[in-house]
C-alpha atoms as a PDB file:
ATOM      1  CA  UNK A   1       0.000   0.000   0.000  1.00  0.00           C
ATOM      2  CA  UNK A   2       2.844   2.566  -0.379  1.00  0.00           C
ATOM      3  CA  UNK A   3       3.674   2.678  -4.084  1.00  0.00           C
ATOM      4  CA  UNK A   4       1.576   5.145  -5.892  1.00  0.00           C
ATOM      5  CA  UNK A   5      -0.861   4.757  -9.053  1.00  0.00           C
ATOM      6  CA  UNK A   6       1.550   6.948 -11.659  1.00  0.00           C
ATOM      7  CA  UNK A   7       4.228   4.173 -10.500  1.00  0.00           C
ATOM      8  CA  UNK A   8       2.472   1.074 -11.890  1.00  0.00           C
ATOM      9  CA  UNK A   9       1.008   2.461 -14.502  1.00  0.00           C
ATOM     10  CA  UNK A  10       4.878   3.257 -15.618  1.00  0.00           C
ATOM     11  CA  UNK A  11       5.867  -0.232 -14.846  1.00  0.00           C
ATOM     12  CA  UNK A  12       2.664  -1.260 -17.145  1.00  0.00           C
ATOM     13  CA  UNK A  13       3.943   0.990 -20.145  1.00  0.00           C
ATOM     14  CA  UNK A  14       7.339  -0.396 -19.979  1.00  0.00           C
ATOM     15  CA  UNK A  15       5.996  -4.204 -20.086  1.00  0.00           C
ATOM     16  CA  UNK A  16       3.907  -3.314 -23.124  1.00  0.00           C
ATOM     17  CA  UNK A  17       6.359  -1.412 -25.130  1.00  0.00           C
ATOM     18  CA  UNK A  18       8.918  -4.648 -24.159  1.00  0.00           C
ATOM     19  CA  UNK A  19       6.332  -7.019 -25.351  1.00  0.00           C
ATOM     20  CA  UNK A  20       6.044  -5.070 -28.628  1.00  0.00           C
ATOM     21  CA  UNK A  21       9.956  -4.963 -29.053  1.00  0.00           C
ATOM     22  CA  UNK A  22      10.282  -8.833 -28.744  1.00  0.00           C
ATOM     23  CA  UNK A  23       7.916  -9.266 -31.570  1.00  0.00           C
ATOM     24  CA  UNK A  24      10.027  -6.555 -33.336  1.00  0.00           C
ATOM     25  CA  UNK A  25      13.341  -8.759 -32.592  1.00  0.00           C
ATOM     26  CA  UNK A  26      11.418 -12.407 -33.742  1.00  0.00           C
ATOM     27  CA  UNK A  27      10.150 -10.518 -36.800  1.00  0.00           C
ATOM     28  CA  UNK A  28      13.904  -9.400 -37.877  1.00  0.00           C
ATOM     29  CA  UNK A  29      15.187 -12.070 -36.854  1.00  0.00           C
ATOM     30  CA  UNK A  30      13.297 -14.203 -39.536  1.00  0.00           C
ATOM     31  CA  UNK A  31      14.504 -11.246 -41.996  1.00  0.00           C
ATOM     32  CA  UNK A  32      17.897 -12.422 -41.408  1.00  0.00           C
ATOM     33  CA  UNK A  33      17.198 -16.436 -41.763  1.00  0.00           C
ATOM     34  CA  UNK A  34      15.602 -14.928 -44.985  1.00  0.00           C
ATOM     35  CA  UNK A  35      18.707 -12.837 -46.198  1.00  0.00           C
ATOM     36  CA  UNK A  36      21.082 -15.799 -45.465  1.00  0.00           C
ATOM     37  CA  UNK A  37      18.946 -18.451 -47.045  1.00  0.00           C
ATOM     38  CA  UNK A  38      19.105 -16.055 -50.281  1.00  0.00           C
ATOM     39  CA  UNK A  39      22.940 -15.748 -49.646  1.00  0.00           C
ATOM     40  CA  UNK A  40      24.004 -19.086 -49.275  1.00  0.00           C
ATOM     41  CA  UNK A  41      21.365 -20.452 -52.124  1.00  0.00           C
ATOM     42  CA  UNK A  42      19.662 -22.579 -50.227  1.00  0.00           C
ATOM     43  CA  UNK A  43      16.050 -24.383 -49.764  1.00  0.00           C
ATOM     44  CA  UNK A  44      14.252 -21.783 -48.387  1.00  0.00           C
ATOM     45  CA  UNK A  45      12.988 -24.779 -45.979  1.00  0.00           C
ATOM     46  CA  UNK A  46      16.647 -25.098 -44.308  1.00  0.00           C
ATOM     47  CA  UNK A  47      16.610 -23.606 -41.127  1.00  0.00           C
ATOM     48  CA  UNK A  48      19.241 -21.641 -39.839  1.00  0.00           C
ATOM     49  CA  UNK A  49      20.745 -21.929 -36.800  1.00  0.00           C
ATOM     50  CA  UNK A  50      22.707 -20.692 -33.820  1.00  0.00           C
ATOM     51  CA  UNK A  51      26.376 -19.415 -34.711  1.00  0.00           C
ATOM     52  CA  UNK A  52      29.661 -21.757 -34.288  1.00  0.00           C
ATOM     53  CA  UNK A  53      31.114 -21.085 -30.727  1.00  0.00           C
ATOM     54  CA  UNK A  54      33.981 -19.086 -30.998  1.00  0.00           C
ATOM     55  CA  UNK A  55      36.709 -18.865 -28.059  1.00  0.00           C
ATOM     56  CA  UNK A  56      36.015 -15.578 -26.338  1.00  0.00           C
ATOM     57  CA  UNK A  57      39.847 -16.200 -24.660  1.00  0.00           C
ATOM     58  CA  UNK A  58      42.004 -15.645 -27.348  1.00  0.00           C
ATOM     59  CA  UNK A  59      43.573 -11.392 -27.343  1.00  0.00           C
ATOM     60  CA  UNK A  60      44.014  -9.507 -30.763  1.00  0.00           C
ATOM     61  CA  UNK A  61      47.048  -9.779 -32.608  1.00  0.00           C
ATOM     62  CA  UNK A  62      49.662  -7.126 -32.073  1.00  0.00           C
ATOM     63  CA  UNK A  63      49.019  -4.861 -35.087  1.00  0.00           C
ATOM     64  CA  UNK A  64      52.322  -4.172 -36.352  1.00  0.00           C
ATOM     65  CA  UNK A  65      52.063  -7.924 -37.357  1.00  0.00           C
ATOM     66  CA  UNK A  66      48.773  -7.787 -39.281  1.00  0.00           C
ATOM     67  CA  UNK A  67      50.439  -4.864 -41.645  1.00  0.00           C
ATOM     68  CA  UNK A  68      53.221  -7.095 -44.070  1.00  0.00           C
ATOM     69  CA  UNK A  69      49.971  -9.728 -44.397  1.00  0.00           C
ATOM     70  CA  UNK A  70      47.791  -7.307 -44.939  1.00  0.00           C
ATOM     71  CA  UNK A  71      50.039  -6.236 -48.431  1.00  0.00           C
ATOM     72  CA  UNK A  72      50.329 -10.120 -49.107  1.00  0.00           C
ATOM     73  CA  UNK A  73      46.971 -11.461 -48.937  1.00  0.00           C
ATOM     74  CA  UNK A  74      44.774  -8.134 -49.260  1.00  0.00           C
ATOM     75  CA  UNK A  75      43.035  -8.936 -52.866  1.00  0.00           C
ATOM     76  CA  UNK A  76      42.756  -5.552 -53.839  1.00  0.00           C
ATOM     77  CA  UNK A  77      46.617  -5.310 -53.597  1.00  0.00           C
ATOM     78  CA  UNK A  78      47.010  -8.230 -55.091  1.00  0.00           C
ATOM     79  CA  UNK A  79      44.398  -7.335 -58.421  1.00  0.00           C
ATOM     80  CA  UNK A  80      46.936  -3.938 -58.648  1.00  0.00           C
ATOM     81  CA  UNK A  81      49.683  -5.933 -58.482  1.00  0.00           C
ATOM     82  CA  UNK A  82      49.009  -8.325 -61.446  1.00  0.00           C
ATOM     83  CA  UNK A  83      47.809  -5.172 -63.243  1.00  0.00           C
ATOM     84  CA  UNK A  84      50.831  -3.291 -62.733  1.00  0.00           C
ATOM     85  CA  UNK A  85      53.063  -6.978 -63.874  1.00  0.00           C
ATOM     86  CA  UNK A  86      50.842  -7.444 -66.842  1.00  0.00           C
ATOM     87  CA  UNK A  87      51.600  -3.765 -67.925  1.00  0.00           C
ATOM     88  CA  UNK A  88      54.834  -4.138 -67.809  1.00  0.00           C
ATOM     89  CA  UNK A  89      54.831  -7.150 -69.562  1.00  0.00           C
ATOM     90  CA  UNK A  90      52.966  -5.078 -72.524  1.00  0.00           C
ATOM     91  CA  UNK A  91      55.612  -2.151 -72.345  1.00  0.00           C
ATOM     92  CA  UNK A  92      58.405  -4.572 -73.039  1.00  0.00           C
ATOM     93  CA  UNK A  93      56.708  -6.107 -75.690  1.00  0.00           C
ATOM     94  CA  UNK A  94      56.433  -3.185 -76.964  1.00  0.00           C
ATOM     95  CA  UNK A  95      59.668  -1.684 -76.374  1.00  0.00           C
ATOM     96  CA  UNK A  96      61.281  -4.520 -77.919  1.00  0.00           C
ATOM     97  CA  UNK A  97      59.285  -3.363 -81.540  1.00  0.00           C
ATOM     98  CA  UNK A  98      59.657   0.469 -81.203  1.00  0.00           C
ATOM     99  CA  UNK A  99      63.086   0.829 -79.668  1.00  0.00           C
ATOM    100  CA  UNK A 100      66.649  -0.227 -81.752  1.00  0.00           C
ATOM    101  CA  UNK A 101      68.126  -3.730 -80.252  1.00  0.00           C
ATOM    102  CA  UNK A 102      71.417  -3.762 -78.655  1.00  0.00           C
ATOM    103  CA  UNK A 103      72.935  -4.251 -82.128  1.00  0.00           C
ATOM    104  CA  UNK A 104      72.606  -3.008 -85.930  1.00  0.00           C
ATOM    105  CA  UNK A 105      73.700  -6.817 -86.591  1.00  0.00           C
ATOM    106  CA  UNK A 106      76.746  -5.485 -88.725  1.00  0.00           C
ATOM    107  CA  UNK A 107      78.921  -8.499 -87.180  1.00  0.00           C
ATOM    108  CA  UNK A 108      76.358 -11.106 -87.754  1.00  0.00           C
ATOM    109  CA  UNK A 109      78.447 -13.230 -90.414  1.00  0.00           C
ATOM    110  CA  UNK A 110      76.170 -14.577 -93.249  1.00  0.00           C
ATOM    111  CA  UNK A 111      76.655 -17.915 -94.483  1.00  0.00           C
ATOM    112  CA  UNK A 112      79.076 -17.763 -97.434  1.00  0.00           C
ATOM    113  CA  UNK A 113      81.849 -19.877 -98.527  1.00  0.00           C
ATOM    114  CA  UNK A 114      84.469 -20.180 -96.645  1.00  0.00           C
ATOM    115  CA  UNK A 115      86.979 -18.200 -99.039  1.00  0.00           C
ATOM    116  CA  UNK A 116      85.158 -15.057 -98.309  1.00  0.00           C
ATOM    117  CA  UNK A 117      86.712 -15.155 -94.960  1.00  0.00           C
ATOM    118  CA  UNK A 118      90.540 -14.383 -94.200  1.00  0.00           C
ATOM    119  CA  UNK A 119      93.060 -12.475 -96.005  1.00  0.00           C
ATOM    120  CA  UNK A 120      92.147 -13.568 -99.218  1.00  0.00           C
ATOM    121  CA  UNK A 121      88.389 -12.990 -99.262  1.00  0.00           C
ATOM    122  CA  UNK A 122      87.167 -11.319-101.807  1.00  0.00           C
ATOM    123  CA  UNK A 123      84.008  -9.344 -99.943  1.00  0.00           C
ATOM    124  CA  UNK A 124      83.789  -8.325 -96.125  1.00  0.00           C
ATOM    125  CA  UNK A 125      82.059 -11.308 -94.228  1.00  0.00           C
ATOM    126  CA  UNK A 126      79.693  -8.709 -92.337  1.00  0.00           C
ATOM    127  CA  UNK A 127      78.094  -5.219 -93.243  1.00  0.00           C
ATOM    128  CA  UNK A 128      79.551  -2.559 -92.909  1.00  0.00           C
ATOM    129  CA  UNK A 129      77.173   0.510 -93.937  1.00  0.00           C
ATOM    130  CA  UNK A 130      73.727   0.903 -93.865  1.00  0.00           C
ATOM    131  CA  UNK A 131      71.716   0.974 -96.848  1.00  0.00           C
ATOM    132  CA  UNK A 132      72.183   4.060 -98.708  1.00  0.00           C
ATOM    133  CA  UNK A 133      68.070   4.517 -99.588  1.00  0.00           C
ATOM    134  CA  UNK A 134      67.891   4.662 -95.498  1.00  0.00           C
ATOM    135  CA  UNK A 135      70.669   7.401 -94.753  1.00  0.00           C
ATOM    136  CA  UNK A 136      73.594   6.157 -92.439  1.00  0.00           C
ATOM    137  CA  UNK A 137      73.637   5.010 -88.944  1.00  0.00           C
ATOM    138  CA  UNK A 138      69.721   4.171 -88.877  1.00  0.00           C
ATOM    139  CA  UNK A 139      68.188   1.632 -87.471  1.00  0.00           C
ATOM    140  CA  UNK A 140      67.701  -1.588 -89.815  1.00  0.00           C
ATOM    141  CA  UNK A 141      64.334  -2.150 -87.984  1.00  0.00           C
ATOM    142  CA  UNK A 142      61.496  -1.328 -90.566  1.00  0.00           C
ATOM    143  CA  UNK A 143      59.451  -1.023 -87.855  1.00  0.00           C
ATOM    144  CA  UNK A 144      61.629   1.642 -85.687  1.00  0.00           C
ATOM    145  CA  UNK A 145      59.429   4.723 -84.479  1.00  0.00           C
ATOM    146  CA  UNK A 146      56.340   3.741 -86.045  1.00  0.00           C
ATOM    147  CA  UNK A 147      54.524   3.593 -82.106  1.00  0.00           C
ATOM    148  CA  UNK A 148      56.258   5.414 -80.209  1.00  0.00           C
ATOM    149  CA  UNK A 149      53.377   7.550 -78.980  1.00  0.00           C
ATOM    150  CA  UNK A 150      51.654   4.096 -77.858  1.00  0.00           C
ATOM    151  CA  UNK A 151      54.509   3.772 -75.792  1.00  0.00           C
ATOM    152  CA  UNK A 152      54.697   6.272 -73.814  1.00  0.00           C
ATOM    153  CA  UNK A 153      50.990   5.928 -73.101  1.00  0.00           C
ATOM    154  CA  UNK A 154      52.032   2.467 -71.649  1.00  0.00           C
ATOM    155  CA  UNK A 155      54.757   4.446 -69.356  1.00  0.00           C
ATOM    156  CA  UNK A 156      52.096   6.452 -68.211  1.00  0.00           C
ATOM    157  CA  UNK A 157      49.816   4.197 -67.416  1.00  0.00           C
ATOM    158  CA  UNK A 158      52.852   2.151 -65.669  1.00  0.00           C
ATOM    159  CA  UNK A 159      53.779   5.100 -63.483  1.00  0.00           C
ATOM    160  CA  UNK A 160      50.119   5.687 -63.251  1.00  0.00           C
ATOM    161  CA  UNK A 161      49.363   1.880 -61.690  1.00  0.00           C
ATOM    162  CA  UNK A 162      52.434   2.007 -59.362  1.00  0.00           C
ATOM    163  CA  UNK A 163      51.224   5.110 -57.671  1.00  0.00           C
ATOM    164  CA  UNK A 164      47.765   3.680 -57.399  1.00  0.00           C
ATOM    165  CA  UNK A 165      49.337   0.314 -55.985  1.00  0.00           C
ATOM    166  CA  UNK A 166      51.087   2.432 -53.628  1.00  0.00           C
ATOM    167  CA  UNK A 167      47.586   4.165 -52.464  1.00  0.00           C
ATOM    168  CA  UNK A 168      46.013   0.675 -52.028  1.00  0.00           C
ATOM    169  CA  UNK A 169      48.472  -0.204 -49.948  1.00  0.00           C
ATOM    170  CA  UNK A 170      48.457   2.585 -48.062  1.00  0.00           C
ATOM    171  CA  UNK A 171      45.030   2.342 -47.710  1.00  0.00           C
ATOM    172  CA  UNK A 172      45.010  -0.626 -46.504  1.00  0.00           C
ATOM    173  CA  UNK A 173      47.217   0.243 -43.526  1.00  0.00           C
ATOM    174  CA  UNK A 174      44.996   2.609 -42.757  1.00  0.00           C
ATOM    175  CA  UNK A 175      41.910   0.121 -42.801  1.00  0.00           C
ATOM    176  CA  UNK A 176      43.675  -2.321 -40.680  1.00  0.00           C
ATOM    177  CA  UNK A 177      44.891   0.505 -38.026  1.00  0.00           C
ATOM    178  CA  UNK A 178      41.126   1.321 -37.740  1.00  0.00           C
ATOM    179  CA  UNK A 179      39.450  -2.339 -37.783  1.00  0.00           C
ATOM    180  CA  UNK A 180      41.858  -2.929 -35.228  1.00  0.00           C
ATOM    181  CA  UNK A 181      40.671   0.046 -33.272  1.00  0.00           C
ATOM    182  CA  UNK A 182      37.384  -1.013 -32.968  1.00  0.00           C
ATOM    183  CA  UNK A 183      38.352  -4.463 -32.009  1.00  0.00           C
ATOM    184  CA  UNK A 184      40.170  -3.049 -29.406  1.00  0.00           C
ATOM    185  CA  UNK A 185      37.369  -0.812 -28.419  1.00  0.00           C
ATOM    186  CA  UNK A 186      34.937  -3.692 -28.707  1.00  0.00           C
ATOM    187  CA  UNK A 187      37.198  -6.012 -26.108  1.00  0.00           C
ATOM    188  CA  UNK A 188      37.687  -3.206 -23.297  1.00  0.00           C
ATOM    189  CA  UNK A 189      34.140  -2.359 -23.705  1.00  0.00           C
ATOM    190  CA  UNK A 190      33.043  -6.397 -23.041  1.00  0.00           C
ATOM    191  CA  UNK A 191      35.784  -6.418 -20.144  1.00  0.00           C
ATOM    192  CA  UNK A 192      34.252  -3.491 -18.393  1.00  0.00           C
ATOM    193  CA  UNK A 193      30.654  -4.920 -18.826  1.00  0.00           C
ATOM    194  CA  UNK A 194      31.023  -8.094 -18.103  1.00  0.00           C
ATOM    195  CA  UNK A 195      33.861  -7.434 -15.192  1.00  0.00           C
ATOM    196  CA  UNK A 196      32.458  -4.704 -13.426  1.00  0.00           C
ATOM    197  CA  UNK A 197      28.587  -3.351 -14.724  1.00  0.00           C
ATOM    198  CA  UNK A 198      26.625  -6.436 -14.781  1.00  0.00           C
ATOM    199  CA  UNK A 199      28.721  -7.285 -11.231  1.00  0.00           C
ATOM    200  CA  UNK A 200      27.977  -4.083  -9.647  1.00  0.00           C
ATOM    201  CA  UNK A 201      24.106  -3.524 -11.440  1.00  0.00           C
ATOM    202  CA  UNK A 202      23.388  -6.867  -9.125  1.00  0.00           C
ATOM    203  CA  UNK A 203      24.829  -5.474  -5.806  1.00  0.00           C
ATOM    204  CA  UNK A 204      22.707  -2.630  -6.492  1.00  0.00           C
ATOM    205  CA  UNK A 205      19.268  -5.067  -7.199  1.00  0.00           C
ATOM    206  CA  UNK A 206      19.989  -6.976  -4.364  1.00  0.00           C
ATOM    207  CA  UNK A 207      20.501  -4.281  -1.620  1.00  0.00           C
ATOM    208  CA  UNK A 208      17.353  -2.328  -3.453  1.00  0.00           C
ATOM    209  CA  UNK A 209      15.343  -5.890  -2.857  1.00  0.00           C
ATOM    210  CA  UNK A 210      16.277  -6.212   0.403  1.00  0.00           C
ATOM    211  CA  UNK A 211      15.658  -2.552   1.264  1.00  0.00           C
ATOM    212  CA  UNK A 212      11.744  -3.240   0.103  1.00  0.00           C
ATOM    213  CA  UNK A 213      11.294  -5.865   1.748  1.00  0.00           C
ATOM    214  CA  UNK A 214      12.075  -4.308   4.662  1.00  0.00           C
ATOM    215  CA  UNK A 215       9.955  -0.957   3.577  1.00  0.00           C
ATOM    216  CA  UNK A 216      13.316   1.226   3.781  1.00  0.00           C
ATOM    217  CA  UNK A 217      13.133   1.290  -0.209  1.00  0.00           C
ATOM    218  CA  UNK A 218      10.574   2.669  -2.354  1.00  0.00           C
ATOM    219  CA  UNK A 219       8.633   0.253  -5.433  1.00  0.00           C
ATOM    220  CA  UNK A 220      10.090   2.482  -7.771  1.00  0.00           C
ATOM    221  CA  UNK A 221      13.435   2.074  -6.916  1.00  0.00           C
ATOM    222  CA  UNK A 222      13.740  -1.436  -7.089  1.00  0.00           C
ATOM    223  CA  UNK A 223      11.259  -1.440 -11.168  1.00  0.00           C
ATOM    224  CA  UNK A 224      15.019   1.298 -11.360  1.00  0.00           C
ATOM    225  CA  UNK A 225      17.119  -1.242 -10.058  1.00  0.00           C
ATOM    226  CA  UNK A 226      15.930  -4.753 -12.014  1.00  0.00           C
ATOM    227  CA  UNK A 227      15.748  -2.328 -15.401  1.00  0.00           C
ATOM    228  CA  UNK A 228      19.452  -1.583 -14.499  1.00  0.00           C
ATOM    229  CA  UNK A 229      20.148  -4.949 -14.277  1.00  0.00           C
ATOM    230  CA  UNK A 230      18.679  -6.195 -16.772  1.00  0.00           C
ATOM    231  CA  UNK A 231      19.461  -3.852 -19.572  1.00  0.00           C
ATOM    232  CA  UNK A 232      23.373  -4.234 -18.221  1.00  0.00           C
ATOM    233  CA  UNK A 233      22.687  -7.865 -19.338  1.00  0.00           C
ATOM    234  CA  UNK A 234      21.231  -7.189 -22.518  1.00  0.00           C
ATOM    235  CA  UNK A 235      24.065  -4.393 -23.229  1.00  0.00           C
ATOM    236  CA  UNK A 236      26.816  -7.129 -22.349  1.00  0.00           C
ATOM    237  CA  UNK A 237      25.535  -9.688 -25.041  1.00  0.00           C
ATOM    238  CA  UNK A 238      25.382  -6.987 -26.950  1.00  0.00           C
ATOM    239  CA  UNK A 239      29.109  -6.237 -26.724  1.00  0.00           C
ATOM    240  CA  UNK A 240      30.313  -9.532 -27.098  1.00  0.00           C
ATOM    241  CA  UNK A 241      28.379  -9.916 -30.476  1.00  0.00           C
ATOM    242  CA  UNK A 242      30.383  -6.001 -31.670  1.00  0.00           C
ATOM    243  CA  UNK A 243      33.174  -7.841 -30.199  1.00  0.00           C
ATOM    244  CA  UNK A 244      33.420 -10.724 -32.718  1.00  0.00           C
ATOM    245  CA  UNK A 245      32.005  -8.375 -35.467  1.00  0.00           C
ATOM    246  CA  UNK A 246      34.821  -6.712 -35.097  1.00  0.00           C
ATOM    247  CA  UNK A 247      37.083  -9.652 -35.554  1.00  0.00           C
ATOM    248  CA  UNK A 248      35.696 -10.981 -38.576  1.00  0.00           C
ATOM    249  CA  UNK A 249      35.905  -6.917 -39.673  1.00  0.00           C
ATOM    250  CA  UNK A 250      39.430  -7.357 -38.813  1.00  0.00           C
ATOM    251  CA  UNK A 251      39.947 -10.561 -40.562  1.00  0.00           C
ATOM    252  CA  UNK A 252      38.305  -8.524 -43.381  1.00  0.00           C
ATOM    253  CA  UNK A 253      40.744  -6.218 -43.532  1.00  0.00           C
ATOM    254  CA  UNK A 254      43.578  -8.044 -43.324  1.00  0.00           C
ATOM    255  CA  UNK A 255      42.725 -10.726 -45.904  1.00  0.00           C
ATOM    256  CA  UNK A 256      43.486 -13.191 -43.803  1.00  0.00           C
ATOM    257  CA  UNK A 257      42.393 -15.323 -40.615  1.00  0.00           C
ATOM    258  CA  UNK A 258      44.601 -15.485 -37.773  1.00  0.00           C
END
């Protein structure tokens, strides 16, 4: 006979907007069953269930480590990379038909009989001019010059994809530093819940319980105290669940499990 009206009719608001939020929760969580059955192409009759356990002892990896794999397994990096090889490949290809060879092949003997050769040979075994219709010293390459604009498009576009590699990689390191932020946000955050709210939020419900029962505590004090305690719960789950989300972001960014 001490609480007032005003008080249960708040307690009576707060049960019927909960109610209303667990059918909220079942209904999305169907949604979800939904989107992964359409992910994983499956009978829409499968039923999904709860997630694979995963050990909730082991620390993040020390981040200077997750940086070299990171450039090694990353796939963006890697699609750059065999752009940036392929390229080159193309430029000395091409190279190899616009630019003069290491020689004009003026000591490149012909195959003549043998008394060509020596003191008493009648003709020089090799050139020694160019062709006079060509002017002297030129390439003997017919096809000498002919793309030379093509090529240095292809050196542009191979200084082009290295800087571009370079700003994937980069980043990346930036994407790593800040996945690895939040994981370590996530894991203080779940310590500090689970440690020392959810502890504490039940010292507090059971001194508030035992104050009522002894009429030293009012009604609404202890509705305070179990909502305390029981949204500390619900806000612990919640950070073990960013927790591993933020491993598997991690992961993510790295390209790699570890």
């Amino acid at each position: 006979g001490k609480t007032s009206f005003q008080d249960v009719v708040k307690i009576q608001v707060k049960t019927k907007v909960l109610q209303e939020d667990l059918i909220t929760l079942k209904e999305m969580q169907r949604s979800i069953e939904s989107r992964l059955i359409a992910l994983l192409n499956i009978p829409p009759t499968n039923q999904i269930g709860y997630p694979a356990f995963v050990d909730k002892a082991k620390r993040p990896p020390q981040i200077e480590r997750l940086y070299p794999v990171a450039n090694s397994r990353r796939q963006e990096i890697l699609i750059k990379q065999a752009q940036l090889d392929k390229m080159q490949d193309v430029l000395e290809m091409a190279e190899t038909r616009v630019l003069p060879s290491f020689t004009l092949n003026y000591s490149a003997f012909d195959n003549q009989a043998i008394n060509n050769v020596g003191s008493f040979a009648k003709q020089p075994p090799f050139k020694t001019s160019s062709a006079a219709s060509r002017g002297a010293g030129l390439p003997q390459d017919v096809w000498f010059g002919t793309n030379d604009a093509y090529v240095r498009e292809i050196r542009q576009q191979v200084s082009a994809l290295k800087e571009s590699l370079e700003k994937t990689k980069a980043e990346a390191v930036n994407q790593v530093r800040e996945r690895w932020f939040e994981l370590d946000r996530a894991r203080r955050e779940k310590a500090l819940y689970q440690d020392t709210v959810v502890r504490l939020s039940k010292s507090a419900l059971d001194v508030s319980t035992s104050g009522y029962e002894s009429g030293n505590v009012s009604f609404a004090d202890v509705i305070d105290s179990y909502e305390l305690w029981l949204s500390s719960n619900l806000t612990l789950e919640k950070k073990r669940s960013e927790y591993h989300i933020a491993w598997a972001r991690l992961e993510q960014a790295v390209g790699a499990q570890f």
